[in-house]
Protein backbone atom coordinates (compact mmCIF):
# COMPACT_ATOMS: atom_id res chain seq x y z
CA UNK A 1 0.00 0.00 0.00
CA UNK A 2 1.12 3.32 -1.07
CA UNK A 3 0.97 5.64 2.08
CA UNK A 4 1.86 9.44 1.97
CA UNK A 5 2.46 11.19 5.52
CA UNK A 6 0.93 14.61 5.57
CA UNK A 7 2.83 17.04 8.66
CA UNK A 8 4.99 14.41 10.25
CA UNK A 9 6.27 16.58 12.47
CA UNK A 10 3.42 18.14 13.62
CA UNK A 11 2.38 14.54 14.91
CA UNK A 12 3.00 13.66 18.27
CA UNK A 13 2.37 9.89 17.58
CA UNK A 14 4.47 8.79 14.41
CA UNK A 15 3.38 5.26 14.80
CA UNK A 16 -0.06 6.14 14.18
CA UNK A 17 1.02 6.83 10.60
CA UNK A 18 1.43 3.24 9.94
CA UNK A 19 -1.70 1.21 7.96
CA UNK A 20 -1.80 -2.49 9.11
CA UNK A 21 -0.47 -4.29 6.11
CA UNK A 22 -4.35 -5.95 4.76
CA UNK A 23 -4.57 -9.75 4.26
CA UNK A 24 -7.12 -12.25 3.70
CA UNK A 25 -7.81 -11.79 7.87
CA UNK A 26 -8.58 -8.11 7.61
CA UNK A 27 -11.88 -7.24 8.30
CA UNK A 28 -12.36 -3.27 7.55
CA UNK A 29 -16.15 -1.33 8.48
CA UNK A 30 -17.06 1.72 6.47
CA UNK A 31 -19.75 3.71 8.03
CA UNK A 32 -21.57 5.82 5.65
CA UNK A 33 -24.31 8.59 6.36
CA UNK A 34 -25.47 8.75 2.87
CA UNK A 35 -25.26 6.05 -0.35
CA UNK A 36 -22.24 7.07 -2.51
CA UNK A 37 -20.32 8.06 0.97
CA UNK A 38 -18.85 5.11 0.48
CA UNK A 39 -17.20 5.72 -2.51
CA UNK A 40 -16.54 9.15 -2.49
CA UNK A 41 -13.98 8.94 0.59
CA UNK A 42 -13.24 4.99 0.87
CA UNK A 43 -13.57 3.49 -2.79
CA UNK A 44 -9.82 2.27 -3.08
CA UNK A 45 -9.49 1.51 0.47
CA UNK A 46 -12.35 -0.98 -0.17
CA UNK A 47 -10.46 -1.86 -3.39
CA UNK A 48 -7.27 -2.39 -1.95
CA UNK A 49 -8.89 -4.52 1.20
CA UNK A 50 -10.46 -6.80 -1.50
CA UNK A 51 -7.69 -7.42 -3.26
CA UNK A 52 -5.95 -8.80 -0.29
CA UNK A 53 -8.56 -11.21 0.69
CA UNK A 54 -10.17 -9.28 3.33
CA UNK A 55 -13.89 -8.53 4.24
CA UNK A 56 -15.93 -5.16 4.05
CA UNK A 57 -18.66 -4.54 5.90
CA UNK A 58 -20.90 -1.79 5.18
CA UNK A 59 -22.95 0.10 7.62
CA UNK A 60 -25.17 2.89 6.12
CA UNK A 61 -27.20 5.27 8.34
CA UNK A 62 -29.83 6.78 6.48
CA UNK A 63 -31.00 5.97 2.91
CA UNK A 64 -30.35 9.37 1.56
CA UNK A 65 -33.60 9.90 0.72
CA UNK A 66 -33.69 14.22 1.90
CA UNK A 67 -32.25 14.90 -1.43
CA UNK A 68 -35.39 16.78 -3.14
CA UNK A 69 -33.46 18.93 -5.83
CA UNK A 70 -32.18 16.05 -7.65
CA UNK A 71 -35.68 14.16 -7.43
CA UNK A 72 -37.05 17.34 -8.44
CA UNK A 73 -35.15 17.50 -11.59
CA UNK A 74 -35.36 13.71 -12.76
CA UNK A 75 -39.17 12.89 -11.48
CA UNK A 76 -40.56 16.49 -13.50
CA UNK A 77 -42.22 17.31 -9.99
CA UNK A 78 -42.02 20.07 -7.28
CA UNK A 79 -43.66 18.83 -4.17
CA UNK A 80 -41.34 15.94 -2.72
CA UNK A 81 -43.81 14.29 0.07
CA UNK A 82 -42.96 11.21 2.76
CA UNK A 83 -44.07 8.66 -0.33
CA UNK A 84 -41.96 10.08 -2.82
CA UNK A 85 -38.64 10.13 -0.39
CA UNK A 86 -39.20 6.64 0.29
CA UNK A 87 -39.36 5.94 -2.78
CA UNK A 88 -36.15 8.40 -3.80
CA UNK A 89 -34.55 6.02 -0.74
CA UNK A 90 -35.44 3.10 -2.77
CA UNK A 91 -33.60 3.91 -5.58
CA UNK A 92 -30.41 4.75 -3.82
CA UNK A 93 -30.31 1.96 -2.62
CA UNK A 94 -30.58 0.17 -5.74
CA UNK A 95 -27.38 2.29 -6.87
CA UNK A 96 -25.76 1.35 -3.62
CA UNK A 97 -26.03 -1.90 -4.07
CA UNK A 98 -24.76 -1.46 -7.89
CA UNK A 99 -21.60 0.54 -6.93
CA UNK A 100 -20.58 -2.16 -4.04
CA UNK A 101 -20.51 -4.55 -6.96
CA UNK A 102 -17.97 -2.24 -8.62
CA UNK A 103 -16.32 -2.74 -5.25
CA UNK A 104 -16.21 -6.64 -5.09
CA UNK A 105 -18.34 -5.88 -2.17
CA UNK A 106 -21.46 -8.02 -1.90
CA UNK A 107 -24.60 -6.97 -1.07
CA UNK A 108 -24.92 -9.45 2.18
CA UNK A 109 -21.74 -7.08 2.97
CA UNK A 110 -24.07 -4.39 3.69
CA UNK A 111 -26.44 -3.11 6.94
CA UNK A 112 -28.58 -0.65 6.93
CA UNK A 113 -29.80 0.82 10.07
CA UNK A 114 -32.52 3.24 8.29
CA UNK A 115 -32.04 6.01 10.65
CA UNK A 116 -33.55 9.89 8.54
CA UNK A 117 -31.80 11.49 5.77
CA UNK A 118 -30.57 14.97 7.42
CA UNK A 119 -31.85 13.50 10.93
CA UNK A 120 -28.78 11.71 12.75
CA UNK A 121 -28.43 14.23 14.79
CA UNK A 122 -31.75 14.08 15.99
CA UNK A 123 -31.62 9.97 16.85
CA UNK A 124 -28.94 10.44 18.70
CA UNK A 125 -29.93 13.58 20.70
CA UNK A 126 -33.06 11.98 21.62
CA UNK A 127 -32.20 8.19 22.48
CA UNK A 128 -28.50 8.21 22.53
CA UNK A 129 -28.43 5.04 24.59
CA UNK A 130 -30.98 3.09 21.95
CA UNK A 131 -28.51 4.52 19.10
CA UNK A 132 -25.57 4.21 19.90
CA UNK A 133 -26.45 0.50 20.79
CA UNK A 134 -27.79 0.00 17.56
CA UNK A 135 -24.53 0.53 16.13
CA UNK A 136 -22.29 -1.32 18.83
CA UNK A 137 -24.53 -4.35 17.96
CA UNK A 138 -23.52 -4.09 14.50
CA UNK A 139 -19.99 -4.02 15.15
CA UNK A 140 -19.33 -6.27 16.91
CA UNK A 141 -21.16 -8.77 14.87
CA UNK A 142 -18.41 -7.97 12.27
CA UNK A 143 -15.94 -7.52 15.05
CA UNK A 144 -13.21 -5.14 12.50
CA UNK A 145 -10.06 -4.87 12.97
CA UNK A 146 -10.12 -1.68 11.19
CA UNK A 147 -13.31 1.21 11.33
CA UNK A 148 -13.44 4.22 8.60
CA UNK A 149 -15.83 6.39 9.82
CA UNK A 150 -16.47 10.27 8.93
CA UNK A 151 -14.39 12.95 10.37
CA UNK A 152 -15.71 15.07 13.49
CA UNK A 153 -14.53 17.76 11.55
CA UNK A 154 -17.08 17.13 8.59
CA UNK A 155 -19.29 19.96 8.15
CA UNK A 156 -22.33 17.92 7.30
CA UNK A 157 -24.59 17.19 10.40
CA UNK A 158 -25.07 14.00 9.22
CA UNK A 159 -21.25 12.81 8.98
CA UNK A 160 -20.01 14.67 12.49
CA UNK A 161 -23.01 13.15 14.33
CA UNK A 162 -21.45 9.87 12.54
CA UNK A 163 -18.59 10.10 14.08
CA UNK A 164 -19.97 10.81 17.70
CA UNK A 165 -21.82 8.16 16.89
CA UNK A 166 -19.01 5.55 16.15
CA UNK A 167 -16.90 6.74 18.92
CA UNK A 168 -19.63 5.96 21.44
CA UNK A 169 -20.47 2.63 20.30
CA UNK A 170 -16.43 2.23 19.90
CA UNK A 171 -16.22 2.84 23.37
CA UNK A 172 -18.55 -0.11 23.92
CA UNK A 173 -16.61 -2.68 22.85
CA UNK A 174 -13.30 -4.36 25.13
CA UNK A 175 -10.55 -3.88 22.38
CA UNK A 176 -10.62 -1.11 19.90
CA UNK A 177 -9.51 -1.52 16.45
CA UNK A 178 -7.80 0.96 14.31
CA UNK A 179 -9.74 3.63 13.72
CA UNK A 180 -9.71 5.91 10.90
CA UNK A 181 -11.93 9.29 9.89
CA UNK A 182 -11.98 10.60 6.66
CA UNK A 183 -13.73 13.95 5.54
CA UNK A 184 -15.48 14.77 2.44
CA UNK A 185 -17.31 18.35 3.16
CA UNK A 186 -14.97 21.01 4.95
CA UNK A 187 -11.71 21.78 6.13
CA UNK A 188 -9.62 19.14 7.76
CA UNK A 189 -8.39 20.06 11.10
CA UNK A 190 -5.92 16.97 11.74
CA UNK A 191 -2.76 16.62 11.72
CA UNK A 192 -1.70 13.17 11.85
CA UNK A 193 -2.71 12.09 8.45
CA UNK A 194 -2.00 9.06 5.78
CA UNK A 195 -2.65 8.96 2.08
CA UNK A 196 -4.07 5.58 0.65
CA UNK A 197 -3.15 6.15 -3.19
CA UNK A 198 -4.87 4.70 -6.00
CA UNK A 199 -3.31 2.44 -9.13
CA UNK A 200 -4.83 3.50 -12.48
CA UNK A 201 -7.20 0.66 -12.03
CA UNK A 202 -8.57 1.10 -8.72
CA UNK A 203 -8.74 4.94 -9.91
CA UNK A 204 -10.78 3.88 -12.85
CA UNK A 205 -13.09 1.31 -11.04
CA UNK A 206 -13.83 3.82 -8.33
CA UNK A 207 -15.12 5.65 -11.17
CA UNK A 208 -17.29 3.29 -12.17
CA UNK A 209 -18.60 2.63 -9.17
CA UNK A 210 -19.45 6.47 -8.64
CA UNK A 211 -21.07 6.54 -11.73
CA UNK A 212 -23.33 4.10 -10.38
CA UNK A 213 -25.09 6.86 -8.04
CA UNK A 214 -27.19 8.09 -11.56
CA UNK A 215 -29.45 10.29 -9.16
CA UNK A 216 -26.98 12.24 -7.58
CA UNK A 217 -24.63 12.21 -10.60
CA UNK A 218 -27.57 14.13 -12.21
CA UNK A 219 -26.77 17.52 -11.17
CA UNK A 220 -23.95 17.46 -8.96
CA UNK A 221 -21.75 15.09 -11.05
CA UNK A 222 -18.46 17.18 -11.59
CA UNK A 223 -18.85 18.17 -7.83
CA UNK A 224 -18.79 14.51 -7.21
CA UNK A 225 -15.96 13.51 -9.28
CA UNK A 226 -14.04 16.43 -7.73
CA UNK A 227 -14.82 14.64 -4.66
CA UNK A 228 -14.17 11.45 -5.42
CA UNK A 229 -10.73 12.57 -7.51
CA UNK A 230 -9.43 13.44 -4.36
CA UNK A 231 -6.20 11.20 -2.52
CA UNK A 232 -7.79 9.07 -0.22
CA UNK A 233 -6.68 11.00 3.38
CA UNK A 234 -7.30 9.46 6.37
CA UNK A 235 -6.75 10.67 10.19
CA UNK A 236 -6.47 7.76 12.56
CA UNK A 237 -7.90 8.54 15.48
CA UNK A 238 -5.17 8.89 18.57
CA UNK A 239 -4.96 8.59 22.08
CA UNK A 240 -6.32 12.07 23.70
CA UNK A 241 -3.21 14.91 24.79
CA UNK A 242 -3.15 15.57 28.10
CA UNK A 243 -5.10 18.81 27.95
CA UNK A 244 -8.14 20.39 29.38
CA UNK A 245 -10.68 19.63 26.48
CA UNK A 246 -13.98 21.33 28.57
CA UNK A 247 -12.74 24.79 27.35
CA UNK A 248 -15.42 25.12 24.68
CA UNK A 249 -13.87 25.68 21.22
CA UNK A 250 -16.45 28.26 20.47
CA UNK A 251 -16.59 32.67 21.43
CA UNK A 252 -19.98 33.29 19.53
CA UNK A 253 -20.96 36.86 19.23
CA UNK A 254 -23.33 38.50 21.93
CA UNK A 255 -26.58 38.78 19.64
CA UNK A 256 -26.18 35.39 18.30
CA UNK A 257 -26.27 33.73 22.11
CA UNK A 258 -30.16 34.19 22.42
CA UNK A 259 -30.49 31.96 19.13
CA UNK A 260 -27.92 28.84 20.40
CA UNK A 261 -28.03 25.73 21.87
CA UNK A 262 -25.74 23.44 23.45
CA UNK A 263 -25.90 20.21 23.64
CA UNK A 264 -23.94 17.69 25.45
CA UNK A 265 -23.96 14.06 24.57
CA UNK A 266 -22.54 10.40 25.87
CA UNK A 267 -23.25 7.06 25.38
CA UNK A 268 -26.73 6.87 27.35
CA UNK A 269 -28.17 10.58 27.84
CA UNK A 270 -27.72 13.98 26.31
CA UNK A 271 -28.51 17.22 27.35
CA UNK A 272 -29.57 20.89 25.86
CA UNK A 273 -29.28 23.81 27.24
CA UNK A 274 -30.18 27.64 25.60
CA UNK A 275 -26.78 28.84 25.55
CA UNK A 276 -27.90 31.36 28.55
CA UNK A 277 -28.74 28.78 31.05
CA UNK A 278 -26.35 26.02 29.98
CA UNK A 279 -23.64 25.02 32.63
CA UNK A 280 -21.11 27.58 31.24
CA UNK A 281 -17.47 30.02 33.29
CA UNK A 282 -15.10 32.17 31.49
CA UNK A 283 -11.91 31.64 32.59
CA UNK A 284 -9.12 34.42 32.94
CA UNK A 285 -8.68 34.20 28.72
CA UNK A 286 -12.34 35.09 28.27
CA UNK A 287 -12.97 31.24 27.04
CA UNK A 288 -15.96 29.28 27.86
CA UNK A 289 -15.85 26.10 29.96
CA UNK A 290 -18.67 23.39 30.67
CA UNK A 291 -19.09 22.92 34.33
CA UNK A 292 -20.99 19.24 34.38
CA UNK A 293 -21.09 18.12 37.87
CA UNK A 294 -20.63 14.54 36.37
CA UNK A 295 -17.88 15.59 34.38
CA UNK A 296 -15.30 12.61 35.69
CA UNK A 297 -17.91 10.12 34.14
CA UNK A 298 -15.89 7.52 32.26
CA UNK A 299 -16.30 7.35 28.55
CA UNK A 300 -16.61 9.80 26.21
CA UNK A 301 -18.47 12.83 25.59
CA UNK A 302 -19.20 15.25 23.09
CA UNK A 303 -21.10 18.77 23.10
CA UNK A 304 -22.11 20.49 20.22
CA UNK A 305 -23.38 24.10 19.30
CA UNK A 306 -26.20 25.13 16.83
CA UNK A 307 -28.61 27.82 16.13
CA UNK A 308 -32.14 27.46 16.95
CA UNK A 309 -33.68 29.30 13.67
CA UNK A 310 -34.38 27.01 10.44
CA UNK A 311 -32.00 27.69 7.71
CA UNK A 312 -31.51 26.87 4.00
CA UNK A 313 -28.11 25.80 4.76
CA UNK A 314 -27.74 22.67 5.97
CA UNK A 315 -24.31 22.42 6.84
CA UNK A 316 -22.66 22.97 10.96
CA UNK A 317 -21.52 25.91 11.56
CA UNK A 318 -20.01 25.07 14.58
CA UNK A 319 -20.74 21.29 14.84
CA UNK A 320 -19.33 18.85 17.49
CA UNK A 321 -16.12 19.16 20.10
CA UNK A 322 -15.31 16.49 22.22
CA UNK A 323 -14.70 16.53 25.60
């Protein structure tokens, strides 16, 4: 396997730049938010997994089926109700199912937990426990030795909510496996990184395997291939520094407070707070800090800013920090 290291020096754990060599006993998970997720960010890792022998498992969230411009444009209609999504889901899932056999992955390969389209934040805000079990069952049914799973960093609310996700069903399980995050909307913020290149045939196949998603091909297709063009990066998730992590990340501006909420999330409750009342101090550098009295809980936790009015845009401002 080709690997590139992206700021090596910037990386306090060099080892965690090294990819298990894969063999017929590796056993890699993908989750995916969306169909063509996938692909997009994990096409020649699958490849290059399969080639070795080793088993894929697929776990997909949500069916994709919240796409209504798209289904606008290839159905000739303008009202998109609950029948027409589920059917829009449908056919995703057909495509799915046609770019995994680009992928030498079989169908069987593939779980789908059916959770809604532009709505994982909301399953896991209001039954974390039920969620996040959902998914621990599912891995360790596969039991990988290896978990790609979307970056925290991901600006989608759908992918960072992923990743919360995985990390609290992760923490679950006795022994860990490797655990990787890639990113497909935003700015990566990592710096411990690895490159999984692609031969000209695993370059070409991913293709074909994109081109399998028809419906979302339709109109975004170059953005897609831009995408999906991209070097395979991965982050692997490290051991935490030894730093004070309940220092909020956040300073929003005084007449955008009335319109927040935080929300704090682990693996069995979660909490929201209007910014005003929620458990916040400044400290002496004018930063925010969450003072949970249960705040020496084992396991992780997560909290998470967002605005209260409905917007057109549907990607996190602020998204998800981990504590």
């Amino acid at each position: 396997m080709a690997l590139t290291a992206v700021a090596v020096d910037a990386c306090p754990y060099s080892s965690a730049l090294q990819l298990p060599a894969f063999s017929a006993k590796t056993r890699l998970l993908v989750i995916a938010p969306h169909p063509d997720d996938e692909t997009i960010a994990n096409g020649v890792l699958i490849q290059r997994v399969r080639a070795a022998g080793g088993e894929v498992k697929l776990v997909l969230l949500t069916a994709g089926e919240n796409n209504p411009w798209p289904q606008r444009w290839l159905e000739r209609r303008l009202s998109i109700g609950a029948t027409d999504r589920l059917r829009w889901g449908q056919r995703r899932h057909i495509e799915l199912g046609q770019a995994l056999r680009q992928l030498d992955v079989p169908l069987a390969a593939l779980q789908t937990l059916g959770w809604p389209d532009m709505g994982v934040t909301d399953v896991l805000l209001r039954s974390p426990a039920r969620a996040v079990e959902e998914l621990a069952a599912g891995i360790r049914a596969f039991c990988p030795d290896i978990v790609a799973m979307p970056s925290i960093d991901d600006r989608h609310p759908d992918h960072g909510s992923a990743y919360v996700l995985t990390q609290l069903a992760l923490a679950q399980l006795s022994d860990a496996p490797l655990q990787l995050t890639y990113l497909i909307h935003g700015r990566d913020g990592q710096e411990c990184l690895v490159d999984v290149t692609a031969t000209p045939e695993q370059a070409a196949t991913k293709l074909r395997a994109l081109e399998a998603h028809r419906s979302q091909m339709a109109l975004s297709g170059s953005r897609m291939r831009r995408l999906a063009g991209r070097v395979e990066r991965y982050a692997p998730v490290l051991p935490a520094l030894l730093m004070s992590r309940d220092v909020l990340p956040w300073q929003p501006a005084a007449w955008l407070r009335p319109l927040l909420r935080l929300s704090v999330v682990d693996s069995s409750t979660a909490q929201t707070w209007p910014w005003s009342q929620a458990p916040l101090q400044r400290d002496g550098g004018g930063r925010y800090r969450l003072e949970l009295p249960d705040a020496a809980a084992a396991g992780p936790r997560f909290a998470r800013l967002a605005c209260s009015l409905p917007s057109l845009w549907i990607f996190d401002r602020w998204g998800w920090h981990e504590l």
